[in-house]
Protein backbone atom coordinates (compact mmCIF):
# COMPACT_ATOMS: atom_id res chain seq x y z
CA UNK A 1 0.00 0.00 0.00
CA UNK A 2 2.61 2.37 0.39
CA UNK A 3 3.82 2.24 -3.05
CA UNK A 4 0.38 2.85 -4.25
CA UNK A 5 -0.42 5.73 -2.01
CA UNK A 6 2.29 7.92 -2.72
CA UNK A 7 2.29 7.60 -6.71
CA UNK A 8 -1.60 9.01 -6.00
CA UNK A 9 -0.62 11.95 -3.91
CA UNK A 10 -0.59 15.12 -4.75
CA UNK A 11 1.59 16.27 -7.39
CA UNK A 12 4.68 17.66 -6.13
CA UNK A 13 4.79 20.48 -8.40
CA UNK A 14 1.27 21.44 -8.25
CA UNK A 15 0.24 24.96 -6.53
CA UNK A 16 -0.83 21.82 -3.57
CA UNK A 17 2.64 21.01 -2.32
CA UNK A 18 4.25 22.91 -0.06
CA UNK A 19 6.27 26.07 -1.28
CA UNK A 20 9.62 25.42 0.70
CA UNK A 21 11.46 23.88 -2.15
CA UNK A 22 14.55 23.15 0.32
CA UNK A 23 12.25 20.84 2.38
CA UNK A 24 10.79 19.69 -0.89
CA UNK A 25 14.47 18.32 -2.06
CA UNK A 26 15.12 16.91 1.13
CA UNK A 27 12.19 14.74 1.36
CA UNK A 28 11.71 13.62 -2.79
CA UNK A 29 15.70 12.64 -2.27
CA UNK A 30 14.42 9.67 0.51
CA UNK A 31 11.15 8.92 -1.82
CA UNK A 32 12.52 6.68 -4.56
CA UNK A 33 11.74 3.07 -2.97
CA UNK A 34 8.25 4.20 -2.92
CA UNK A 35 8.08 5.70 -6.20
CA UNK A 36 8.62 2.94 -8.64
CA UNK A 37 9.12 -0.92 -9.01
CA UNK A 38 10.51 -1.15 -12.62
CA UNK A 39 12.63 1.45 -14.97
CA UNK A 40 13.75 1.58 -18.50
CA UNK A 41 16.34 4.10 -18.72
CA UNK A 42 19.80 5.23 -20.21
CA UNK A 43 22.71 6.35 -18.45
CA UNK A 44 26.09 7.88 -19.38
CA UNK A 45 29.02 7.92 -16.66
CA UNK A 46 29.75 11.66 -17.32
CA UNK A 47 28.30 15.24 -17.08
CA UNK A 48 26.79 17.36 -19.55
CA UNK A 49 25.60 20.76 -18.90
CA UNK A 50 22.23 20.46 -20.75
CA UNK A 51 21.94 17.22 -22.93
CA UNK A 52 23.97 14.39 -23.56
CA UNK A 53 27.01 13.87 -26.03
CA UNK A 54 25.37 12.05 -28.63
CA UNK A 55 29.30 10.49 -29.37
CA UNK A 56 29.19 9.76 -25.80
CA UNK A 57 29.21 5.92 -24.80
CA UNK A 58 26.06 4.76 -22.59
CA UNK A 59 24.26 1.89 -21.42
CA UNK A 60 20.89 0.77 -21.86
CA UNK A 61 19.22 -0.18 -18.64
CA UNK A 62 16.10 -2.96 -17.59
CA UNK A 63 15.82 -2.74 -13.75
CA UNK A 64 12.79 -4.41 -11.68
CA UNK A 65 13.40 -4.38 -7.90
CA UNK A 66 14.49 -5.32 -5.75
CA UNK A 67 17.52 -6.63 -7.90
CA UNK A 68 16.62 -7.65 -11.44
CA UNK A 69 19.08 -5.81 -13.98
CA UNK A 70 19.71 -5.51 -17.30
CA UNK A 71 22.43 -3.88 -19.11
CA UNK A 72 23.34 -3.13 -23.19
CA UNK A 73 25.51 -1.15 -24.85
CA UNK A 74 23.70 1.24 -27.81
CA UNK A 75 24.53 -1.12 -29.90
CA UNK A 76 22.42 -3.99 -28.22
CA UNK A 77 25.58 -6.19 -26.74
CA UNK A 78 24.91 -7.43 -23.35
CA UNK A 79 26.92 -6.07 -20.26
CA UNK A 80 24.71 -7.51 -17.60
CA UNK A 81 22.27 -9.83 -16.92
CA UNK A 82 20.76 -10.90 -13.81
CA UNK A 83 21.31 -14.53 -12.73
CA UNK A 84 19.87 -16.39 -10.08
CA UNK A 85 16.91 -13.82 -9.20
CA UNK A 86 14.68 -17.25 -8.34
CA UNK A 87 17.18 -18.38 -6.20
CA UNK A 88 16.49 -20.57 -2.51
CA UNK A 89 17.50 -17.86 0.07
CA UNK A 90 17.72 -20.78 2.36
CA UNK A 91 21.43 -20.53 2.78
CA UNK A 92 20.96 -17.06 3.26
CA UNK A 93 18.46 -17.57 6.29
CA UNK A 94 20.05 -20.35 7.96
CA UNK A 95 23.51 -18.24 8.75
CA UNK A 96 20.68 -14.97 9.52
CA UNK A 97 21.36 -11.63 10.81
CA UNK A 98 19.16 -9.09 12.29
CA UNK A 99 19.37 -7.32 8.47
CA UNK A 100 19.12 -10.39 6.93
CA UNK A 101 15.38 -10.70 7.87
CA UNK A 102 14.31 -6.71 6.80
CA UNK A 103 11.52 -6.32 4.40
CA UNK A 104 12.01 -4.71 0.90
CA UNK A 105 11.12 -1.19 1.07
CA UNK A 106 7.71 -0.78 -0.53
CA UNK A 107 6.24 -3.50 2.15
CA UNK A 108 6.94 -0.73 4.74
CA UNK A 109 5.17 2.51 5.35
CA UNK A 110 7.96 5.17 5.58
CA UNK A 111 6.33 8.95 7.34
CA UNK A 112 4.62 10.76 4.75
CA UNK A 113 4.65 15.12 4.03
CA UNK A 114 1.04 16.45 2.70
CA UNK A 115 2.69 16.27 -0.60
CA UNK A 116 3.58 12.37 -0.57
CA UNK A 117 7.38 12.31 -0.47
CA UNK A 118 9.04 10.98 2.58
CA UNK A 119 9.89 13.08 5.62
CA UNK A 120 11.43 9.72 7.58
CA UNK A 121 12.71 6.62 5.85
CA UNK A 122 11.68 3.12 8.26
CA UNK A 123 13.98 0.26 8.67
CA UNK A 124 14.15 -1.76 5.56
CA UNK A 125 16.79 -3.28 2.79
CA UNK A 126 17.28 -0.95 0.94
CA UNK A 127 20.32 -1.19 -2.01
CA UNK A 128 19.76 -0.95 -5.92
CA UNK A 129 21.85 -2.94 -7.67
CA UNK A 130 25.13 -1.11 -9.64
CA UNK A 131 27.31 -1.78 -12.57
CA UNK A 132 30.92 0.17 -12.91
CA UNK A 133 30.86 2.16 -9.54
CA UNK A 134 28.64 3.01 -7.00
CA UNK A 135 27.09 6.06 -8.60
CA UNK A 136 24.80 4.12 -10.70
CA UNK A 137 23.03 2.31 -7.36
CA UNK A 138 23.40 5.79 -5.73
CA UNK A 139 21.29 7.75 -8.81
CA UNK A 140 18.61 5.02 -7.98
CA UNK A 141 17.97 6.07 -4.39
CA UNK A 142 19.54 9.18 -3.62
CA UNK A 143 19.07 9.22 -0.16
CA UNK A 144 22.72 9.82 0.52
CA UNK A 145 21.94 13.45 -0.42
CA UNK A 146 19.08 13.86 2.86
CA UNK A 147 19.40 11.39 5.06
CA UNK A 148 17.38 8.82 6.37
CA UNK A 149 15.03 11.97 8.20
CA UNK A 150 15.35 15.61 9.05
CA UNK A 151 18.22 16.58 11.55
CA UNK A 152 16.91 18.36 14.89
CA UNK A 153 16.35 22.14 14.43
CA UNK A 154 18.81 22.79 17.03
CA UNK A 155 21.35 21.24 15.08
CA UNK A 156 20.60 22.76 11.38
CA UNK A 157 24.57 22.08 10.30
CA UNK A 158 24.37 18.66 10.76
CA UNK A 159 22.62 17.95 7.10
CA UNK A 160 24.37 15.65 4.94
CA UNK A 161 24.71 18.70 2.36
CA UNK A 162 23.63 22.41 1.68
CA UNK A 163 21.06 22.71 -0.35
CA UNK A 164 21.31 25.73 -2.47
CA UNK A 165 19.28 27.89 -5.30
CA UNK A 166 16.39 24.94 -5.63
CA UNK A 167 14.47 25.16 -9.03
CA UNK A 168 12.25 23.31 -10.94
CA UNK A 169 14.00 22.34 -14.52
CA UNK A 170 13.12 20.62 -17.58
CA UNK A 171 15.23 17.35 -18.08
CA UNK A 172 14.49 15.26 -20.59
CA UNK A 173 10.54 15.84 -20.77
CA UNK A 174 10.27 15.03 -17.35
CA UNK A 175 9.97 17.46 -14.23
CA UNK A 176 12.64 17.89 -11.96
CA UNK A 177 14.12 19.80 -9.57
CA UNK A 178 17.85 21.12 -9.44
CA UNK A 179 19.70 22.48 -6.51
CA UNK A 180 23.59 23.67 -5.80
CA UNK A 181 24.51 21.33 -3.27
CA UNK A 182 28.04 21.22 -0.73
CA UNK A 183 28.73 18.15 1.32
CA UNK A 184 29.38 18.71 4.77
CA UNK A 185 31.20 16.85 7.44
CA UNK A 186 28.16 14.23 8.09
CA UNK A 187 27.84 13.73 4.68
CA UNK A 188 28.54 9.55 4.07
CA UNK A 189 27.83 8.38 0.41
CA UNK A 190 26.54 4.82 -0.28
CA UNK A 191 29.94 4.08 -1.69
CA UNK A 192 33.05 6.79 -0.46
CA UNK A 193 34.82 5.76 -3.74
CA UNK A 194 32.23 6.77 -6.21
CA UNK A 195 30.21 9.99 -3.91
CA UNK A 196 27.13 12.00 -5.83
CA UNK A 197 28.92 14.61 -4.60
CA UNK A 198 32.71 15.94 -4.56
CA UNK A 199 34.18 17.84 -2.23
CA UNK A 200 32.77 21.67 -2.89
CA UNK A 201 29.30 22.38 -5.19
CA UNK A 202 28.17 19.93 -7.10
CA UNK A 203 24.76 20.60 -9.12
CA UNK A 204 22.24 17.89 -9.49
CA UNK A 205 18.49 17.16 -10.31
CA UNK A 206 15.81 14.88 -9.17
CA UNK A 207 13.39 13.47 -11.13
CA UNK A 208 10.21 14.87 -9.29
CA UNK A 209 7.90 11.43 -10.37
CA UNK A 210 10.32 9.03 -9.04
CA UNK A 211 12.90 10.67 -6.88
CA UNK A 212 15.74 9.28 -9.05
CA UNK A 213 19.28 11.71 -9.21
CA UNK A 214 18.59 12.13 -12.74
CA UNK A 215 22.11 13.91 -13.42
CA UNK A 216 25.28 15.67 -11.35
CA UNK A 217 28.27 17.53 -12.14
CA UNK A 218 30.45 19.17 -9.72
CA UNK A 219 31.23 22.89 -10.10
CA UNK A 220 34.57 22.63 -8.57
CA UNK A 221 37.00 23.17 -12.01
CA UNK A 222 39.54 20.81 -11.14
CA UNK A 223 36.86 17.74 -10.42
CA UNK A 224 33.73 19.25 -13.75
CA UNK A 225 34.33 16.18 -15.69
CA UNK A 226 33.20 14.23 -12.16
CA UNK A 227 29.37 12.99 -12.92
CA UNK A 228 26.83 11.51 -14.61
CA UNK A 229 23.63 11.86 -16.63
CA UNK A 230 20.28 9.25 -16.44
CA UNK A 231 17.49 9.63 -18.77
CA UNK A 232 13.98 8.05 -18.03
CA UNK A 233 12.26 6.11 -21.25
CA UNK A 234 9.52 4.56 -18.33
CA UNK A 235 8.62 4.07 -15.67
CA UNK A 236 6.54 0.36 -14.20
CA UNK A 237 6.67 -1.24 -17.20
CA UNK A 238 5.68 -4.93 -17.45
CA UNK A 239 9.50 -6.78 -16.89
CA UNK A 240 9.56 -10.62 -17.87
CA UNK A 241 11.79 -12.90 -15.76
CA UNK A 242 13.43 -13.80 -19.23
CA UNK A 243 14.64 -10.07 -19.80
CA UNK A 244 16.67 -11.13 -16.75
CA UNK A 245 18.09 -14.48 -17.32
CA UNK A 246 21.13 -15.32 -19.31
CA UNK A 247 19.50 -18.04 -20.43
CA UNK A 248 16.02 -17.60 -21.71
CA UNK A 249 12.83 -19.71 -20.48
CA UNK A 250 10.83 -19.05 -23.19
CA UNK A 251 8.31 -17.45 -21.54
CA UNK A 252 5.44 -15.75 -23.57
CA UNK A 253 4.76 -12.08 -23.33
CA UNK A 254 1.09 -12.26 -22.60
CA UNK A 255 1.01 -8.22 -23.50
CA UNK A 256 1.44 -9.67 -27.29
CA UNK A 257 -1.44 -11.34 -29.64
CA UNK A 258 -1.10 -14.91 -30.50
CA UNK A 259 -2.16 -15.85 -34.56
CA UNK A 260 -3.92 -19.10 -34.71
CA UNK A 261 -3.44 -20.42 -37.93
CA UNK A 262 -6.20 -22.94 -38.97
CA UNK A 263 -5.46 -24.92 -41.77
CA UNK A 264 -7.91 -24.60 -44.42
């Protein structure tokens, strides 16, 4: 239910939601595990200032949580494939931790603002799956960039980052919002080797329907070719296992019509 109820909130960038657009950042960068269950997107592993490089190498992407992946080149050559996604967990279980027994995100109710993104993230697993570094898993679920819920207001300066000059933006078709944003001292990316953000301003935009980091570049001069750039094609599209496997099962798309032939 709590992947339903926020896709049927208000919309975010309707005259509804609430005008502090700081807050507004904050909250749609925890919302992503709520927002979707399936994407079809493209992704380059470098910044552009307003649309990609079309010379510029980039990977076609299948991803259905809460791990299926699938990854081409624009050529249609395989990178990745998802194996094993019908695996026994049993080996998993029976050697169990206290995080090995979580629930996937969208089977917990996270706090809700009055314009349906997420003011306080529960207890869950949360992790997207990655490919090169871990920018690509931290795009997915930019939470790195809030927090899992506001800091006190006696302690304002303990936000992961400064959140600067927020705007909505065009990207791609889709709405978004982009911000200026500095890392501060309790700032801890997903993955310290591959950060959204650099030391100093880095600009980025999320995609306001699904909370995604659709693109970042930092503004430091030394460190502007530090970034990357995402572009939706959809969003909870029907995924077949077989998109998945390395092997295929020959399922059959039930979305496509069957010809019966009848011999005359």
């Amino acid at each position: 239910m709590a992947t339903w109820d926020t896709r049927h909130r208000p919309d975010p960038d309707s005259g509804a939601a609430s005008a502090d657009l700081t807050t507004m950042f904050r909250n749609l960068s925890r919302s992503s595990p709520w927002k979707w269950q399936s994407l079809r997107f493209e992704y380059w592993d470098e910044p552009f200032a307003e649309a990609p490089d079309p010379a510029a190498p980039l990977v076609r992407a299948w991803l259905r949580r809460p791990g299926a992946l699938r990854l081409e080149t624009a050529d249609g050559l395989i990178l990745h494939s998802t194996t094993g996604i019908n695996d026994s967990k049993d080996g998993f279980y029976v050697s169990a931790t206290r995080k090995s027994w979580l629930l996937p995100p969208h089977l917990v109710a996270p706090v809700y603002d009055d314009a349906g993104l997420v003011r306080r993230r529960p207890e869950a697993a949360y992790g997207e799956p990655g490919f090169g570094n871990g920018r690509f898993s931290a795009a997915l679920d930019p939470v790195e960039l809030a927090g899992n819920a506001p800091v006190p207001l006696e302690f304002p300066g303990s936000n992961a980052v400064e959140v600067n000059g927020v705007r909505r933006v065009d990207h791609d078709g889709r709405p978004a919002l982009e911000a200026v944003v500095t890392p501060t001292a309790t700032y801890h990316p997903a993955d310290p080797a591959a950060p959204l953000c650099l030391p100093g301003s880095t600009r980025v935009r999320l995609d306001l329907g699904t909370g995604i980091c659709l693109s970042s570049q930092s503004l430091v001069p030394a460190t502007q070719d530090y970034g990357h750039w995402l572009r939706i094609i959809a969003v909870d599209e029907y995924m077949l296992d077989d998109l998945f496997l390395a092997e295929s099962m020959n399922l059959t798309d039930v979305r496509r019509h069957i010809s019966w032939d009848i011999s005359a």
